[in-house]
Protein backbone atom coordinates (compact mmCIF):
# COMPACT_ATOMS: atom_id res chain seq x y z
CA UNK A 1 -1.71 -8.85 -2.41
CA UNK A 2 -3.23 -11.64 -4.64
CA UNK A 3 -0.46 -12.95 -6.37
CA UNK A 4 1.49 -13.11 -2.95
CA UNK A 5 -1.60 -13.80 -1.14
CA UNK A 6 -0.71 -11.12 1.71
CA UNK A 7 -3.35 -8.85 1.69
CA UNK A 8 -6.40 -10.91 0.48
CA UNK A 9 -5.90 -13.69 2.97
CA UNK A 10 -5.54 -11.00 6.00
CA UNK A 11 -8.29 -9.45 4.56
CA UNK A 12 -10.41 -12.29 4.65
CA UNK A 13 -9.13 -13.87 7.88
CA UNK A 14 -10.30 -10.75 9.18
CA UNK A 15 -14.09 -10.68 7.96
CA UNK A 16 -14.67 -9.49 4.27
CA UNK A 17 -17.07 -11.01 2.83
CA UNK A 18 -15.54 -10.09 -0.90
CA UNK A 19 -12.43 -9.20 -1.64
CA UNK A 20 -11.73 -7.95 -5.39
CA UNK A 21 -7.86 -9.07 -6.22
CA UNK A 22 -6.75 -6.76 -8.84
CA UNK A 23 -3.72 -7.66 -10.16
CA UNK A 24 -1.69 -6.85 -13.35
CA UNK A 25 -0.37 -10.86 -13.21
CA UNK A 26 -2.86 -13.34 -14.82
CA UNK A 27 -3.00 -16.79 -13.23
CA UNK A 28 -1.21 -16.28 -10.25
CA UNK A 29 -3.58 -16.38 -7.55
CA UNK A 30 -1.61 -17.68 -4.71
CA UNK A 31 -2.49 -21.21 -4.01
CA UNK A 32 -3.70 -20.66 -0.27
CA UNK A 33 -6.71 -18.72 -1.45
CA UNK A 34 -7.68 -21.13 -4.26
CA UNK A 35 -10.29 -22.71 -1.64
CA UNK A 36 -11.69 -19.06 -0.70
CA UNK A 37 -12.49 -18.16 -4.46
CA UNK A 38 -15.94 -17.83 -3.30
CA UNK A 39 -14.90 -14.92 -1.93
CA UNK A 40 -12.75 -13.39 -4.23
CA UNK A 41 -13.39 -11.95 -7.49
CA UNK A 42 -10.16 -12.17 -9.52
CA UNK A 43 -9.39 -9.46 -11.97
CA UNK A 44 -6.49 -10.11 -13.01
CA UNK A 45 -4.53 -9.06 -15.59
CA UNK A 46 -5.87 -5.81 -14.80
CA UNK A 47 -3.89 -2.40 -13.98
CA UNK A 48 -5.09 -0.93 -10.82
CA UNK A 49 -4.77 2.57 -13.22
CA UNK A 50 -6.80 1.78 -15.42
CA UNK A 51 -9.28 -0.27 -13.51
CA UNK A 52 -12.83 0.74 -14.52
CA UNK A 53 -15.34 -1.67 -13.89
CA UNK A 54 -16.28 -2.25 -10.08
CA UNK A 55 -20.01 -3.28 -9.68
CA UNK A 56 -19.89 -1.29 -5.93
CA UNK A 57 -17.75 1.37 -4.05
CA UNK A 58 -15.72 -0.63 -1.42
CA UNK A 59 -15.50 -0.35 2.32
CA UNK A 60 -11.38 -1.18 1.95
CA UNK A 61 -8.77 -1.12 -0.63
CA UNK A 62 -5.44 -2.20 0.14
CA UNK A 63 -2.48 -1.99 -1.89
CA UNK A 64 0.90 -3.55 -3.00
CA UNK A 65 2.34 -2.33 -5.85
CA UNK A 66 5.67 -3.24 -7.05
CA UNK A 67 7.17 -1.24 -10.07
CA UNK A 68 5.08 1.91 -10.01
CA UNK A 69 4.33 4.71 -7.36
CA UNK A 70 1.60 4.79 -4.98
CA UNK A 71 1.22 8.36 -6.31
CA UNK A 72 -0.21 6.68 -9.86
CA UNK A 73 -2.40 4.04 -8.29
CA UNK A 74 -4.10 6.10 -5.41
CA UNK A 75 -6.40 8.51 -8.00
CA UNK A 76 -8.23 6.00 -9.67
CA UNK A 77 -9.48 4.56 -6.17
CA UNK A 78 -11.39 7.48 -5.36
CA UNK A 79 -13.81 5.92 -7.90
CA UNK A 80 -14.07 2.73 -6.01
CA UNK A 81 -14.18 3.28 -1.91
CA UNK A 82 -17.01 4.66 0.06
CA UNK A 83 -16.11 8.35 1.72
CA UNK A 84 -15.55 6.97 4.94
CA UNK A 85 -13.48 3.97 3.26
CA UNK A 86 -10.04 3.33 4.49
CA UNK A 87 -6.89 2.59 2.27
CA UNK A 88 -4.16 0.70 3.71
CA UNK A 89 -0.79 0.74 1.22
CA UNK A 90 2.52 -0.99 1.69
CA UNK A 91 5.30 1.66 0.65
CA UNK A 92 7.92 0.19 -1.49
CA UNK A 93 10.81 3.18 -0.77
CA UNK A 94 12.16 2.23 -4.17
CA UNK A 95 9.38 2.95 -6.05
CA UNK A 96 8.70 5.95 -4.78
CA UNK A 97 11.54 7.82 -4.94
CA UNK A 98 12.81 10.49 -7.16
CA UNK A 99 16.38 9.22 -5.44
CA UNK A 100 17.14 6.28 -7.78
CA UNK A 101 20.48 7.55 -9.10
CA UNK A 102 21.17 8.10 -5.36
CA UNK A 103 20.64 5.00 -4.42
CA UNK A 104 21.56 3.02 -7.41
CA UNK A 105 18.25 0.98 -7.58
CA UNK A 106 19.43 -0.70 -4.16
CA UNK A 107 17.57 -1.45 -1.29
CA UNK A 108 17.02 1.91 0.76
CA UNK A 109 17.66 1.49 4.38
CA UNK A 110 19.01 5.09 4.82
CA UNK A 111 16.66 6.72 7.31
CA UNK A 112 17.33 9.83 5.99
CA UNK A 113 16.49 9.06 2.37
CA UNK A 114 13.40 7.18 3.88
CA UNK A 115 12.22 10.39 5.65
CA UNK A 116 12.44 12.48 2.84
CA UNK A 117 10.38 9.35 0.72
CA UNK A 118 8.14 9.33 3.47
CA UNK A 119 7.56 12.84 3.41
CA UNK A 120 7.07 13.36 -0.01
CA UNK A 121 4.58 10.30 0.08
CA UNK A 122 2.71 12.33 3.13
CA UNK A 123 2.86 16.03 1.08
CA UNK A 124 1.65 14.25 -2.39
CA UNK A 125 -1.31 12.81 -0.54
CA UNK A 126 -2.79 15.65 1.30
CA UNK A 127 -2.15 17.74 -1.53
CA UNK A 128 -4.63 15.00 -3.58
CA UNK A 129 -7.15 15.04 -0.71
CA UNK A 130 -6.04 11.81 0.64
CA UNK A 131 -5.50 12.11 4.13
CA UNK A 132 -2.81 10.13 6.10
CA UNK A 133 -4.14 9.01 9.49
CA UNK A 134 -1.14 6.63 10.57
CA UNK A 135 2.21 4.93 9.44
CA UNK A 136 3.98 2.04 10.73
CA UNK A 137 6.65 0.03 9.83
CA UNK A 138 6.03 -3.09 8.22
CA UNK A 139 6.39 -5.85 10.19
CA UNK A 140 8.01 -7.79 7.59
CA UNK A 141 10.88 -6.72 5.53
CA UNK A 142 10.36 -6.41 2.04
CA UNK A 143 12.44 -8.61 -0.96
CA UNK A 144 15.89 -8.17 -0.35
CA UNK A 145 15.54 -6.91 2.86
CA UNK A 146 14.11 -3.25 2.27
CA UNK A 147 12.15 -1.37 4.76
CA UNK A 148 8.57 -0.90 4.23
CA UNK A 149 5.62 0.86 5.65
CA UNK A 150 2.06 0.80 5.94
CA UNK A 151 0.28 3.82 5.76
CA UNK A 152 -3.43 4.26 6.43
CA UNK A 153 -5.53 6.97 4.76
CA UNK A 154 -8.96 8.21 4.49
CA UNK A 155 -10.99 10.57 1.43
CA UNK A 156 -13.51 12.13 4.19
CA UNK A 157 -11.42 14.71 6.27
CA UNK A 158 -8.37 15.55 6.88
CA UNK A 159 -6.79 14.31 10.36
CA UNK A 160 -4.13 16.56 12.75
CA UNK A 161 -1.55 14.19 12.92
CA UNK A 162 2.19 14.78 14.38
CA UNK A 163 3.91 12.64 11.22
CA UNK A 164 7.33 13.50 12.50
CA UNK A 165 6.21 11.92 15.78
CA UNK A 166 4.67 8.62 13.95
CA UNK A 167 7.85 8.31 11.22
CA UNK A 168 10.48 8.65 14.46
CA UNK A 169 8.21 5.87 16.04
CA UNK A 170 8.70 3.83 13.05
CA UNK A 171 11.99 4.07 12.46
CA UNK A 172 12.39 2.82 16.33
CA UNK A 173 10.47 -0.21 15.12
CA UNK A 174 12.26 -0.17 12.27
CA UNK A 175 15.79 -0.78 13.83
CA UNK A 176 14.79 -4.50 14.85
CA UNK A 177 16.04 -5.41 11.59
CA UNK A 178 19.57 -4.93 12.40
CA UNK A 179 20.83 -3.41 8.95
């Protein structure tokens, strides 16, 4: 959320005091957080994957990824949050599905193909120790119109949380968008 500016700026609207934009684009800092720089360490032109030099464990990562699953950014942050860190990631259906010849690279607003992403998403994560404590809809659709979600996880524990219950509640939300 550098390039874009998303992220960062909520992030610092919101009371981080540093926010490190990693971000495989060089020079494209979004202009709105050009007069926050103080606060934001750029490394850009840097893949989250291979990221490997973070002076401290973090408190928050968030992430928005476009072209790659969350599935290969999310192990390399275990080196970089605190235990009781949160992760908040915008899913990008498209890139995380094994569905693409199904869905011919288009926009996935099938709410049965996005359950089965979603679940998949859910299963790969607790099965990596990350642990899924909520999922929403995004309040904004993505480019071109796609759903997305936000999903918030933890490293500490693992949470009892109804998921069927919290995707049906986002798909509710979700059919705002009139598609």
């Amino acid at each position: 959320g550098a390039s874009v500016g998303g992220f960062t700026d909520c992030l610092l609207q919101n009371g981080a005091t540093k926010v490190y934009a990693v971000d495989t684009a060089k020079e494209l800092l979004h202009p709105s957080l050009k007069c926050k720089k103080e606060n934001i360490v750029e490394l850009l032109g840097v893949d989250a994957r291979n990221l490997k030099n973070l002076p401290t464990k973090v408190d928050i990562v968030t992430v928005d990824v476009t072209f790659s699953s969350l599935k290969s950014i999310l192990p390399n942050i275990k080196n970089y949050i605190k235990k009781e860190g949160d992760i908040i990631v915008l899913v990008k259906p498209l890139f995380e599905t094994d569905f693409r010849k199904e869905t011919r690279f288009k926009i996935i607003n099938d709410f049965e193909i996005l359950r089965r992403i979603l679940w998949d998403l859910i299963d790969w994560n607790i099965a990596n120790f990350f642990f899924p404590r909520g999922l929403i809809v995004s309040p904004l659709l993505g480019k071109g119109g796609s759903v997305e979600f936000l999903i918030h996880i933890r490293i500490d524990k693992e949470y009892l949380t109804d998921f069927e219950k919290i995707i049906n509640e986002a798909f509710k939300d979700a059919a705002k968008f009139k598609f």
